[in-house]
Structures are given as structure tokens and as C-alpha cells.
N, C-alpha and C. Protein backbone atom coordinates (compact mmCIF):
# COMPACT_ATOMS: atom_id res chain seq x y z
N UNK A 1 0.85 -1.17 0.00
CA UNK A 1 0.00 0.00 0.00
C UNK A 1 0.90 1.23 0.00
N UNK A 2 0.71 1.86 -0.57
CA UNK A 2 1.26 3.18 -0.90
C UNK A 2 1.15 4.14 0.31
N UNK A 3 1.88 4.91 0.52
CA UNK A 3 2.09 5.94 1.65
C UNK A 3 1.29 6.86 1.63
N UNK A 4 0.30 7.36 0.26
CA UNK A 4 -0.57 8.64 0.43
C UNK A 4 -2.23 7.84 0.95
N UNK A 5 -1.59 6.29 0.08
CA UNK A 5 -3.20 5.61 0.09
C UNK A 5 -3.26 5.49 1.88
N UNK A 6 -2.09 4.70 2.56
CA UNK A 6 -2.59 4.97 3.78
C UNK A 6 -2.53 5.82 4.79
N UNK A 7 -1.92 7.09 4.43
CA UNK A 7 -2.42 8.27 4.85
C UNK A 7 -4.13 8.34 4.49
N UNK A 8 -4.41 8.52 3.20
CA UNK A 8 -5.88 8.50 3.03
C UNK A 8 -6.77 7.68 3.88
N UNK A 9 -6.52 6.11 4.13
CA UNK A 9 -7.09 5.40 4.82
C UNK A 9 -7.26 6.03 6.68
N UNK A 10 -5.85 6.24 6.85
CA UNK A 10 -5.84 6.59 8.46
C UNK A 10 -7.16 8.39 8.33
N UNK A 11 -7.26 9.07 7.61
CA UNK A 11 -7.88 10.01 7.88
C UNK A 11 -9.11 9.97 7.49
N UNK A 12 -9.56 8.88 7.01
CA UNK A 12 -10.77 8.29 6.73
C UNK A 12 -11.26 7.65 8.09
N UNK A 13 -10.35 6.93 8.52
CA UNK A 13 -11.13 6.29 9.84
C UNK A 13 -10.99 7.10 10.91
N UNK A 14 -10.00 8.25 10.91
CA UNK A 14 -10.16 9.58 12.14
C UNK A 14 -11.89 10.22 11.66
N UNK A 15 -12.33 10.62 10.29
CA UNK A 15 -13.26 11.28 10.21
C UNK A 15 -14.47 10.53 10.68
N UNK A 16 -14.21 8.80 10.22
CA UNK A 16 -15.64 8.13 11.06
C UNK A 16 -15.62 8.31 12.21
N UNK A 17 -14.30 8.28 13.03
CA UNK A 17 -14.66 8.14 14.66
C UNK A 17 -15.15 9.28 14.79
N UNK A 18 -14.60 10.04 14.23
CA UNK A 18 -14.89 11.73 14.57
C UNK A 18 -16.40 12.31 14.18
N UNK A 19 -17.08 11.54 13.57
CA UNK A 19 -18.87 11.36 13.63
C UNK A 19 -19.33 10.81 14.15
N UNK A 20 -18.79 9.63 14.31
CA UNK A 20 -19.34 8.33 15.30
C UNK A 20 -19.43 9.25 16.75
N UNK A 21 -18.02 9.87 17.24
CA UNK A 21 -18.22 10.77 18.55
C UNK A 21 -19.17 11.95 18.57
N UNK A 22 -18.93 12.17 17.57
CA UNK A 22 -20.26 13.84 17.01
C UNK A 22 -21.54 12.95 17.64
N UNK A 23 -22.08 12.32 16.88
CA UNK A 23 -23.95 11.46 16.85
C UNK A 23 -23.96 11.24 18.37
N UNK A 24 -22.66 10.24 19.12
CA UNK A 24 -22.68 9.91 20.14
C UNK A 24 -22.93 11.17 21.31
N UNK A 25 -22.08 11.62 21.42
CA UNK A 25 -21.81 13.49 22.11
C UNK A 25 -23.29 13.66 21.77
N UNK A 26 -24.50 14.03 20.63
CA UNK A 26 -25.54 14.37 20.90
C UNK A 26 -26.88 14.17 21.36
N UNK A 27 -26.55 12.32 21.15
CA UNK A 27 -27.62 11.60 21.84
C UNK A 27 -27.36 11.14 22.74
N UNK A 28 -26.04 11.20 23.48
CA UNK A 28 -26.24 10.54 25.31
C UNK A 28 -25.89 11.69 25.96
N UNK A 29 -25.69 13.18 25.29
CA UNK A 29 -25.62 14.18 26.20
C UNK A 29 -26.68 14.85 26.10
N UNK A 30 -26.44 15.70 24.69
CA UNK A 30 -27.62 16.80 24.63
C UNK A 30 -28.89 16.59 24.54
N UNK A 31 -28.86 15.30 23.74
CA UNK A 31 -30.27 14.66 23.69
C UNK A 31 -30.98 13.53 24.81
N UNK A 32 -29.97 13.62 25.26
CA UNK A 32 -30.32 11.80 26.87
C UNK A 32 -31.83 12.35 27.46
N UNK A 33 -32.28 11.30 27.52
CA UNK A 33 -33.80 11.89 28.40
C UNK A 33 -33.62 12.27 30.12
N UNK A 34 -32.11 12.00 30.63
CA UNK A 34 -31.62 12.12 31.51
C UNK A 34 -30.32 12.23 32.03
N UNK A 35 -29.87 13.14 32.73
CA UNK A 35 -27.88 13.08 32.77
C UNK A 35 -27.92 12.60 34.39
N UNK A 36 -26.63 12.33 34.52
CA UNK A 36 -26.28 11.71 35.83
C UNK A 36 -25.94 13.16 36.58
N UNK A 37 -25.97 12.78 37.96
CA UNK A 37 -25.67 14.41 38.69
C UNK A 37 -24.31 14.03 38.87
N UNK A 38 -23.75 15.52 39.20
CA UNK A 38 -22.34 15.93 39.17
C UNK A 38 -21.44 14.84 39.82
N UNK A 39 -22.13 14.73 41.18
CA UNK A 39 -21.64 13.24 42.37
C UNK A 39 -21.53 12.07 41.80
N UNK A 40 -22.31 11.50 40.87
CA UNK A 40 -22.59 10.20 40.50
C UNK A 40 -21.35 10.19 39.16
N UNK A 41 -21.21 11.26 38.75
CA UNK A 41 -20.02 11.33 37.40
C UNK A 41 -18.87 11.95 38.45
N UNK A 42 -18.39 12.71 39.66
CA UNK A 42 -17.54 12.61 39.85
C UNK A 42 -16.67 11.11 40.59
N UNK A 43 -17.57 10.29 40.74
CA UNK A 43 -17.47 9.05 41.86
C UNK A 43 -16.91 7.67 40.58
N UNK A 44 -17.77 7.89 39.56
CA UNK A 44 -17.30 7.01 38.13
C UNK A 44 -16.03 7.27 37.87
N UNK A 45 -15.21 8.77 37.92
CA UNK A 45 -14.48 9.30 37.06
C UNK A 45 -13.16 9.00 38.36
N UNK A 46 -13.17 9.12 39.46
CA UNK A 46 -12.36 8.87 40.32
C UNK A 46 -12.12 7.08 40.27
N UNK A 47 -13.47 6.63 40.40
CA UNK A 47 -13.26 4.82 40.36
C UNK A 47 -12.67 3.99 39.46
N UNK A 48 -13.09 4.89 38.42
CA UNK A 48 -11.98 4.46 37.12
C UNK A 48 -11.07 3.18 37.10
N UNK A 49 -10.25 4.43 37.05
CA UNK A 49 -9.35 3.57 37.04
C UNK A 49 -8.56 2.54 37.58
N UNK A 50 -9.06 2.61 39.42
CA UNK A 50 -8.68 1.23 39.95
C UNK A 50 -9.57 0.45 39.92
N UNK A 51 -10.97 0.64 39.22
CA UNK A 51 -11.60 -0.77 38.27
C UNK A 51 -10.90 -1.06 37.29
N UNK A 52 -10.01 -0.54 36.70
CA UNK A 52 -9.70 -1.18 35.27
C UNK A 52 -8.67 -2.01 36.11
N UNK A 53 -7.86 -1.78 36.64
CA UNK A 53 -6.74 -2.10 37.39
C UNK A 53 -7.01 -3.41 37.81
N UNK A 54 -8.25 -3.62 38.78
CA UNK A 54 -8.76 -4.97 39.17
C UNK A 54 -8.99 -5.93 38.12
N UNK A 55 -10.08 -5.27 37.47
CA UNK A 55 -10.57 -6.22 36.61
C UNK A 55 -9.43 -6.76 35.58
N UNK A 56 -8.23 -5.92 35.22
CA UNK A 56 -7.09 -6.76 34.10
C UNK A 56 -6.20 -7.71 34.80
N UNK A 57 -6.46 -6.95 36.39
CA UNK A 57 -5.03 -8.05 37.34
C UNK A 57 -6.22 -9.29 37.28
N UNK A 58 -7.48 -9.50 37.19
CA UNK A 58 -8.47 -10.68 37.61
C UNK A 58 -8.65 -10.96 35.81
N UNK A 59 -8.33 -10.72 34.95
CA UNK A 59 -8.90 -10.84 33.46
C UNK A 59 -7.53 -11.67 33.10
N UNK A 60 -6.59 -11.30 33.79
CA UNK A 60 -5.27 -12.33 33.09
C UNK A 60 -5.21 -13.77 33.28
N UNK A 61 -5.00 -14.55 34.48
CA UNK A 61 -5.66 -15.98 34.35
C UNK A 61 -6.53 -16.19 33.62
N UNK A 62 -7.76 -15.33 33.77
CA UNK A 62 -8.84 -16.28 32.90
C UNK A 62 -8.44 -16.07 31.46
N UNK A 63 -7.79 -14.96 30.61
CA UNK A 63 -7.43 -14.87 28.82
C UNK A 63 -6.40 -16.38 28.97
N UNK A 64 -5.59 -16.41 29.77
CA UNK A 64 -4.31 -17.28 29.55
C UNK A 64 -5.07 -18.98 29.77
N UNK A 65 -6.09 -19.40 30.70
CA UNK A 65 -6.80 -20.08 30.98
C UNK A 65 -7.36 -20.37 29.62
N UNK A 66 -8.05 -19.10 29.27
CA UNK A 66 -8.80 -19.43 27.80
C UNK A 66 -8.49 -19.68 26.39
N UNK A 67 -7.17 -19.12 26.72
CA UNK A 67 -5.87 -19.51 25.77
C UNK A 67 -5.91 -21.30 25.35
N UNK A 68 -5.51 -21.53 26.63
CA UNK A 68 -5.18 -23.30 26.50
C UNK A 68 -6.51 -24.18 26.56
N UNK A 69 -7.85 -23.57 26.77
CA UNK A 69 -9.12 -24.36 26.62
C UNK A 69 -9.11 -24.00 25.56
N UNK A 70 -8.95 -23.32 24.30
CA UNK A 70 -9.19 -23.08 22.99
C UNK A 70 -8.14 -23.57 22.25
N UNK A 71 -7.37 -23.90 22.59
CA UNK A 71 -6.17 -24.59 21.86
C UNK A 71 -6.38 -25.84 22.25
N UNK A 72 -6.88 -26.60 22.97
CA UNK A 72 -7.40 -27.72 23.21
C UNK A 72 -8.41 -28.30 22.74
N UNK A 73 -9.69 -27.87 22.93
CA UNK A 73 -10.90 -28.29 22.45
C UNK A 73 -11.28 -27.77 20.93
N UNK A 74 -10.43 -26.87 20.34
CA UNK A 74 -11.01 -26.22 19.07
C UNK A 74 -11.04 -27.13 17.83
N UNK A 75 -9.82 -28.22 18.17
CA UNK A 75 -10.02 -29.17 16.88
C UNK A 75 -11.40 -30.32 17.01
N UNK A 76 -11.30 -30.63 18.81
CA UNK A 76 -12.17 -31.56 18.59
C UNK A 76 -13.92 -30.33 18.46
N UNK A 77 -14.01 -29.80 18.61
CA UNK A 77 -15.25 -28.93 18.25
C UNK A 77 -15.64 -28.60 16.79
N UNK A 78 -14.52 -28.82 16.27
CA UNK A 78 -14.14 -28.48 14.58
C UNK A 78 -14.77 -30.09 14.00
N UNK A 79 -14.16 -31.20 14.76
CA UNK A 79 -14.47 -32.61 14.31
C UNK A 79 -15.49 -32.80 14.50
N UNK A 80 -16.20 -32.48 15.52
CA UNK A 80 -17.54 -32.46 16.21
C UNK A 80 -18.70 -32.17 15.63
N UNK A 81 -18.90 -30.77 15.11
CA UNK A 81 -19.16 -29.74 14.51
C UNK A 81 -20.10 -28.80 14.63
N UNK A 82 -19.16 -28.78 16.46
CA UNK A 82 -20.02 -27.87 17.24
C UNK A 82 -20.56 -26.46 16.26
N UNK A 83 -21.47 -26.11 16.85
CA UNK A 83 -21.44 -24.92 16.12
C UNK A 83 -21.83 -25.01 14.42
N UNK A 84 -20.76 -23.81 13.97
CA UNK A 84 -21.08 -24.20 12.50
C UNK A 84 -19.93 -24.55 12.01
N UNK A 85 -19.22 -26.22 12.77
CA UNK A 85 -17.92 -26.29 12.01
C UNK A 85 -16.74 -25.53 12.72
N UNK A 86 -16.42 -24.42 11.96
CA UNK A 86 -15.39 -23.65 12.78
C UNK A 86 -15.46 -22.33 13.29
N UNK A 87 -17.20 -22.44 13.69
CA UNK A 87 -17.98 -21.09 14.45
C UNK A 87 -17.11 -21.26 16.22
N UNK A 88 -17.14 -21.89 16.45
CA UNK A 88 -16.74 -22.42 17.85
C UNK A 88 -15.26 -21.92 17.97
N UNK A 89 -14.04 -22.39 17.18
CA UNK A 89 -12.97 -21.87 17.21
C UNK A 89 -12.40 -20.40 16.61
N UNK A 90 -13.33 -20.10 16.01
CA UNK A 90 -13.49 -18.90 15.13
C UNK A 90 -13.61 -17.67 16.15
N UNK A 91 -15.23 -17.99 17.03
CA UNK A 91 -15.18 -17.26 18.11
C UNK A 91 -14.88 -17.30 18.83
N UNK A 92 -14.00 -17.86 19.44
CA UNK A 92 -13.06 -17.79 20.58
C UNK A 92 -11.42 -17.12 20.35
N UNK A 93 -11.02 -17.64 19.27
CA UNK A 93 -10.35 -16.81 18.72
C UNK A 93 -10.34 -15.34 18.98
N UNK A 94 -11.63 -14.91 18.09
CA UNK A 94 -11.58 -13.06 18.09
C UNK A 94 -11.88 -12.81 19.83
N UNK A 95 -12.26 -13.73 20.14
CA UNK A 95 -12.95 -13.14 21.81
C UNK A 95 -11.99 -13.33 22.16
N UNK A 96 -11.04 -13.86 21.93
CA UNK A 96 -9.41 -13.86 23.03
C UNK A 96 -9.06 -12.68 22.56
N UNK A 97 -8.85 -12.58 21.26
CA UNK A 97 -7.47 -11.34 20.71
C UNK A 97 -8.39 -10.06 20.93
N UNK A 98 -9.91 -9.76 20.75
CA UNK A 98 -10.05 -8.54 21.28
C UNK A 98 -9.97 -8.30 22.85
N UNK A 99 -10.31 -9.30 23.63
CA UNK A 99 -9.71 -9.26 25.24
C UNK A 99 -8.40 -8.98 25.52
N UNK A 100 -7.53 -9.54 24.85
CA UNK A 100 -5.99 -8.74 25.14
C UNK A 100 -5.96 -7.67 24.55
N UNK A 101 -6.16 -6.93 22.99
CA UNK A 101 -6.01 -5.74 22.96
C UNK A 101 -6.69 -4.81 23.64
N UNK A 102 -7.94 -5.01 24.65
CA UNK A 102 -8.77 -4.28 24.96
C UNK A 102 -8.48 -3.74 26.47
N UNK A 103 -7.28 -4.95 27.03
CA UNK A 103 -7.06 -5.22 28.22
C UNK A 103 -5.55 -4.08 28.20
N UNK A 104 -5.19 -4.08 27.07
CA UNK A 104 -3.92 -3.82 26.99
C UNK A 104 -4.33 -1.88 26.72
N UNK A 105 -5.32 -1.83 26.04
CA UNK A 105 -5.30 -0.52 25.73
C UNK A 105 -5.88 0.23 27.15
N UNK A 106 -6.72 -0.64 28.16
CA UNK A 106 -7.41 0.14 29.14
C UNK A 106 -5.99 0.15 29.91
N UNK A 107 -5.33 -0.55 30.11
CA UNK A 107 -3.81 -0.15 31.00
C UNK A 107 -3.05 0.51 30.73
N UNK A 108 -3.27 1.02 29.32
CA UNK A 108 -2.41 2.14 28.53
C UNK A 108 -3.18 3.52 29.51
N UNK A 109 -4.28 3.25 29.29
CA UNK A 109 -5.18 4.55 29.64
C UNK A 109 -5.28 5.08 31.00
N UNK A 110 -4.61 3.89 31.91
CA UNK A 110 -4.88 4.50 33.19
C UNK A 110 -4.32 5.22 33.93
N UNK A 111 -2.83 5.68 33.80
CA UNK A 111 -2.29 6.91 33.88
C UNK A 111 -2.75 8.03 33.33
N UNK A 112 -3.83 7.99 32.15
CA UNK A 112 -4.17 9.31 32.01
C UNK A 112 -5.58 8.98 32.72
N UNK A 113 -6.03 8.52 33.38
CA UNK A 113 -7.36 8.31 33.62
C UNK A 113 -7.33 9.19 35.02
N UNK A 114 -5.85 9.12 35.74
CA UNK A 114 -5.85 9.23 36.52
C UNK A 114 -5.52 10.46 36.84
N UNK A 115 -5.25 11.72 35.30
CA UNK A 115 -4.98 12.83 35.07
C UNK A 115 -6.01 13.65 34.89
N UNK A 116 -6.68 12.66 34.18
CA UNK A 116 -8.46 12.95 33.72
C UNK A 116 -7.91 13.90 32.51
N UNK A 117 -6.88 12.84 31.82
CA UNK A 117 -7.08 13.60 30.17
C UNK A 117 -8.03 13.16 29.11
N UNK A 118 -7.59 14.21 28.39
CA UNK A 118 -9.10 13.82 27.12
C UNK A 118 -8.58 12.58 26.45
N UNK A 119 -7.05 11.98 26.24
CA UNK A 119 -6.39 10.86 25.33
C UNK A 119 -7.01 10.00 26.37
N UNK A 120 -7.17 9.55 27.46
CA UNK A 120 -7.25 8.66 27.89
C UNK A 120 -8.64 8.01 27.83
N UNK A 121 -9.70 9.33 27.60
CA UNK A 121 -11.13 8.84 27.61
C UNK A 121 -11.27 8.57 26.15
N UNK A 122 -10.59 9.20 25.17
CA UNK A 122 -10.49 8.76 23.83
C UNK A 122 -10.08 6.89 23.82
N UNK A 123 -9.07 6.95 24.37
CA UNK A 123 -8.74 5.47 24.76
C UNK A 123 -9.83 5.03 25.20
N UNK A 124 -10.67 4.87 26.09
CA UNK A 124 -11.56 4.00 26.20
C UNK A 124 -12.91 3.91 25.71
N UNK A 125 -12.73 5.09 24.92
CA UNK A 125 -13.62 5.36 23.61
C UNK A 125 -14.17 3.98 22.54
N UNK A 126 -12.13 4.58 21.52
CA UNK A 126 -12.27 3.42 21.20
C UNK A 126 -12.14 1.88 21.54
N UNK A 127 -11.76 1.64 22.88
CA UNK A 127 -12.15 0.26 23.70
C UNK A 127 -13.22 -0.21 23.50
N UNK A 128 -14.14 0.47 23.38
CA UNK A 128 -16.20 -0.05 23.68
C UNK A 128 -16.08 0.02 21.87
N UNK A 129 -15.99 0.77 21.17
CA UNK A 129 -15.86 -0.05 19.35
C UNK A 129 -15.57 -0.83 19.12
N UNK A 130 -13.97 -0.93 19.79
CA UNK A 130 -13.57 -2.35 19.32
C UNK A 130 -14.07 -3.35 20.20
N UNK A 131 -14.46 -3.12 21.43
CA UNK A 131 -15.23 -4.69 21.61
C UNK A 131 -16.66 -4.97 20.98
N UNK A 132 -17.32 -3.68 20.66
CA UNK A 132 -18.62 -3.91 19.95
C UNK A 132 -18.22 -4.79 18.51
N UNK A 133 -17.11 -4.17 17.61
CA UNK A 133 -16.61 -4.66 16.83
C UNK A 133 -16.31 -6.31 16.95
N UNK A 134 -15.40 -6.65 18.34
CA UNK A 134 -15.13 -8.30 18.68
C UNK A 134 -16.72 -8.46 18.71
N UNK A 135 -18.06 -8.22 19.46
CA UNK A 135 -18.78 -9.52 19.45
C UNK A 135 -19.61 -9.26 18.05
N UNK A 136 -19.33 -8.67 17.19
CA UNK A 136 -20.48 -8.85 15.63
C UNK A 136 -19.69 -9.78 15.24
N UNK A 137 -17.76 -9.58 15.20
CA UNK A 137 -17.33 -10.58 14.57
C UNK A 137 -16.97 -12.14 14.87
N UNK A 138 -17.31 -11.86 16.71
CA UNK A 138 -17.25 -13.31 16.85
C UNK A 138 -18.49 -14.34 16.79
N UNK A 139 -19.63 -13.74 16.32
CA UNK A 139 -20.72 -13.95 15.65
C UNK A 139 -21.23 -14.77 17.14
N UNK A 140 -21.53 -14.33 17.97
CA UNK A 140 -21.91 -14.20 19.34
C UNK A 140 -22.13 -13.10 20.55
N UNK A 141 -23.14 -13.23 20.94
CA UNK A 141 -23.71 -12.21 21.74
C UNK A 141 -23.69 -10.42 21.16
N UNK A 142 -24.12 -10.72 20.28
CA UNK A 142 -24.49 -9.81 18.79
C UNK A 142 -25.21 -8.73 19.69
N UNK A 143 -25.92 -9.13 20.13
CA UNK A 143 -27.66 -8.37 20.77
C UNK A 143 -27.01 -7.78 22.04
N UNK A 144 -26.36 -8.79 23.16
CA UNK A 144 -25.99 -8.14 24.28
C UNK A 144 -24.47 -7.04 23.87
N UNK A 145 -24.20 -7.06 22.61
CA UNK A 145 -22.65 -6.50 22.86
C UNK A 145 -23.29 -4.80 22.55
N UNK A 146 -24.34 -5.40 21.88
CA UNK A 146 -25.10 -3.71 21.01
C UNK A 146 -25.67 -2.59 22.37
N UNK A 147 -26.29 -3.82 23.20
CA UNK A 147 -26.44 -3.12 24.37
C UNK A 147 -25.56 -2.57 25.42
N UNK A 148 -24.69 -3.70 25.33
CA UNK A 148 -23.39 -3.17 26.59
C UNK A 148 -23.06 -2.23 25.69
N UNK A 149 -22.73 -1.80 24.60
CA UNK A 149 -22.18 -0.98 24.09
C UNK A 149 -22.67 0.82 24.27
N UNK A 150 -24.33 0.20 24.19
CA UNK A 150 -24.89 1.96 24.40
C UNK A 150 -24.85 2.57 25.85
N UNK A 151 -25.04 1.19 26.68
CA UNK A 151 -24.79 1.58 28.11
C UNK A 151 -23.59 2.20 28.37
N UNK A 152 -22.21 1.63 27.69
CA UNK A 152 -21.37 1.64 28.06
C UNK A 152 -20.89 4.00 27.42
N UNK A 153 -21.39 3.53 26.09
CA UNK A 153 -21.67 4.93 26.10
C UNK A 153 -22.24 6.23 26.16
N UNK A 154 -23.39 6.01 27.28
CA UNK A 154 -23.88 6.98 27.77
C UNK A 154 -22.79 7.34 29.28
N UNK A 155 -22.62 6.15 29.58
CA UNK A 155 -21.70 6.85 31.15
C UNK A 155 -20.18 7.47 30.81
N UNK A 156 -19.61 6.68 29.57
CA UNK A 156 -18.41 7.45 28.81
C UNK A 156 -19.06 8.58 28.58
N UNK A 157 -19.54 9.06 28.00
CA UNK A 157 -20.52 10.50 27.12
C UNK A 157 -20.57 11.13 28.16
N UNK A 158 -21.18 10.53 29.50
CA UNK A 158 -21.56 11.44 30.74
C UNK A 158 -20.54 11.98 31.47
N UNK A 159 -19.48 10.92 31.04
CA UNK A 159 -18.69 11.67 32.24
C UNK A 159 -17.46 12.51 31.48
N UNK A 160 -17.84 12.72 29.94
CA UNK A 160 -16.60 13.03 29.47
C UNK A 160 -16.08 14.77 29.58
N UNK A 161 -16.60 15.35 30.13
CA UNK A 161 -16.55 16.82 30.49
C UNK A 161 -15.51 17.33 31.89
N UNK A 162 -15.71 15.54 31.83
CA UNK A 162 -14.57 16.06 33.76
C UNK A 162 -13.41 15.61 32.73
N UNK A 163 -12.85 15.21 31.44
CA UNK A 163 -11.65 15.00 30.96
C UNK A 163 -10.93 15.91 30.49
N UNK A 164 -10.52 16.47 30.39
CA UNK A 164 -9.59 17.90 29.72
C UNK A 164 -7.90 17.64 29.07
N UNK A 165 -7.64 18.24 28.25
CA UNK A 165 -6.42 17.81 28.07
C UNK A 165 -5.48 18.50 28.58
């Protein structure tokens, strides 16, 4: 790929996020049928980040755990034909590799989380895409990922005003 083509590409996918955040910014803020009070978004925005902290020190056994149950059972599930064939190893697959990048980018973020910069809530921005992204493609929990996803961005949306750069 050519150097202007993926310049073109990278400022193509800055301008989607950069609508995707526009639509978002107007329907879980300006438009929400309800905002959280100041207390309830300053108490999220402080907790932060030693939830992320817990949940990746408690998320590592179980990816590495899930590592070696999927490297184990995926052929005989494949022989089997669990699923559809190689729906079974397929999704476990993307559900591992978006759990480590997702795990890896919220630990990136938590030094700024803990600054309350705007990169860091950008970071966990795109965290909730790309896992919405992992469950369409791991062709599982389609319905609940759509939901965790809007939940997940109305309280991002809500609290993103205490972030500053």
C-alpha cells in the first residue's frame, strides 16, 4: 500500500470516529432523556481507574486459561461440529485477541485516567468499538454487545466533560 493511500485510509477512519463521537456526544448528552448528577459522574471518574486495574489483574488468568481451553478443544469442536464447524474456534479466537487488545489498551489509559485527560477517555472510547466490533465478529452475543455498548456509552458521554487535556 502506498504511503498517500494509507495516509488517506488513516484520515478516513479519524473522520468516522470523529462522527461516530459527534452522533454519540448528541444523543447521550444533549439529547439523553436524563444526565447523571455531578456526584454520581464525579465518583465514576475517580473509580476508574482502579476498576480497570482490578478487573485486568483478575482478566489475566482467565485470557491465559482461555488460551489453552481453545487450543485444546477447538479441533475436537471443529471434528464435532459444534457450532457451525469452525464457528466455535473462530469465536473464541476473536474473543481472546479482542480481550488482550482491549485489556492492553485500558492499562495504557490509566495513567491518564488518573490525570483525567481527554487521550485517555479517547482510549476508552475506542475500547467499547472495538469490543462492539469483537462480538459482531465473533458472531456471538451480537444483541448483548449492542447493548453493553450503548450503556457503556452513555456513562463514557456522561462523564466526558470532567476530561480535559
Amino acid at each position: 500500500m502506498s504511503e498517500k493511500t494509507s495516509n488517506e485510509t488513516k484520515a478516513d477512519v479519524k473522520g468516522v470516529l470523529s462522527q461516530l463521537e459527534g452522533l454519540l456526544d448528541e444523543y447521550m448528552v444533549q439529547k439523553a432523556p436524563f444526565t447523571l448528577p455531578k456526584e454520581v459522574k464525579e465518583f465514576i471518574v475517580n473509580v476508574s481507574p482502579y476498576l480497570i486495574i482490578v478487573f485486568a489483574v483478575m482478566a489475566l488468568p482467565l485470557i491465559l486459561a482461555a488460551l489453552g481451553i481453545t487450543a485444546i478443544f477447538s479441533p475436537f469442536a471443529m471434528m464435532g461440529g459444534y457450532g457451525y464447524g469452525f464457528a466455535w474456534g473462530y469465536g473464541a479466537i476473536v474473543g481472546l485477541v479482542v480481550a488482550v487488545v482491549t485489556i492492553i489498551m485500558e492499562i495504557v489509559a490509566v495513567p491518564g485516567l488518573f490525570k483525567r485527560t481527554e487521550a485517555a477517555w479517547r482510549l476508552l472510547f475506542y475500547v467499547s468499538i472495538l469490543t462492539l466490533i469483537g462480538n459482531i465478529l465473533s458472531l456471538s452475543g451480537i444483541i448483548s454487545g449492542i447493548i453493553g455498548a450503548i450503556i457503556g456509552w452513555y456513562i463514557l458521554f456522561q462523564v466526558k466533560e470532567l476530561y480535559k487535556n
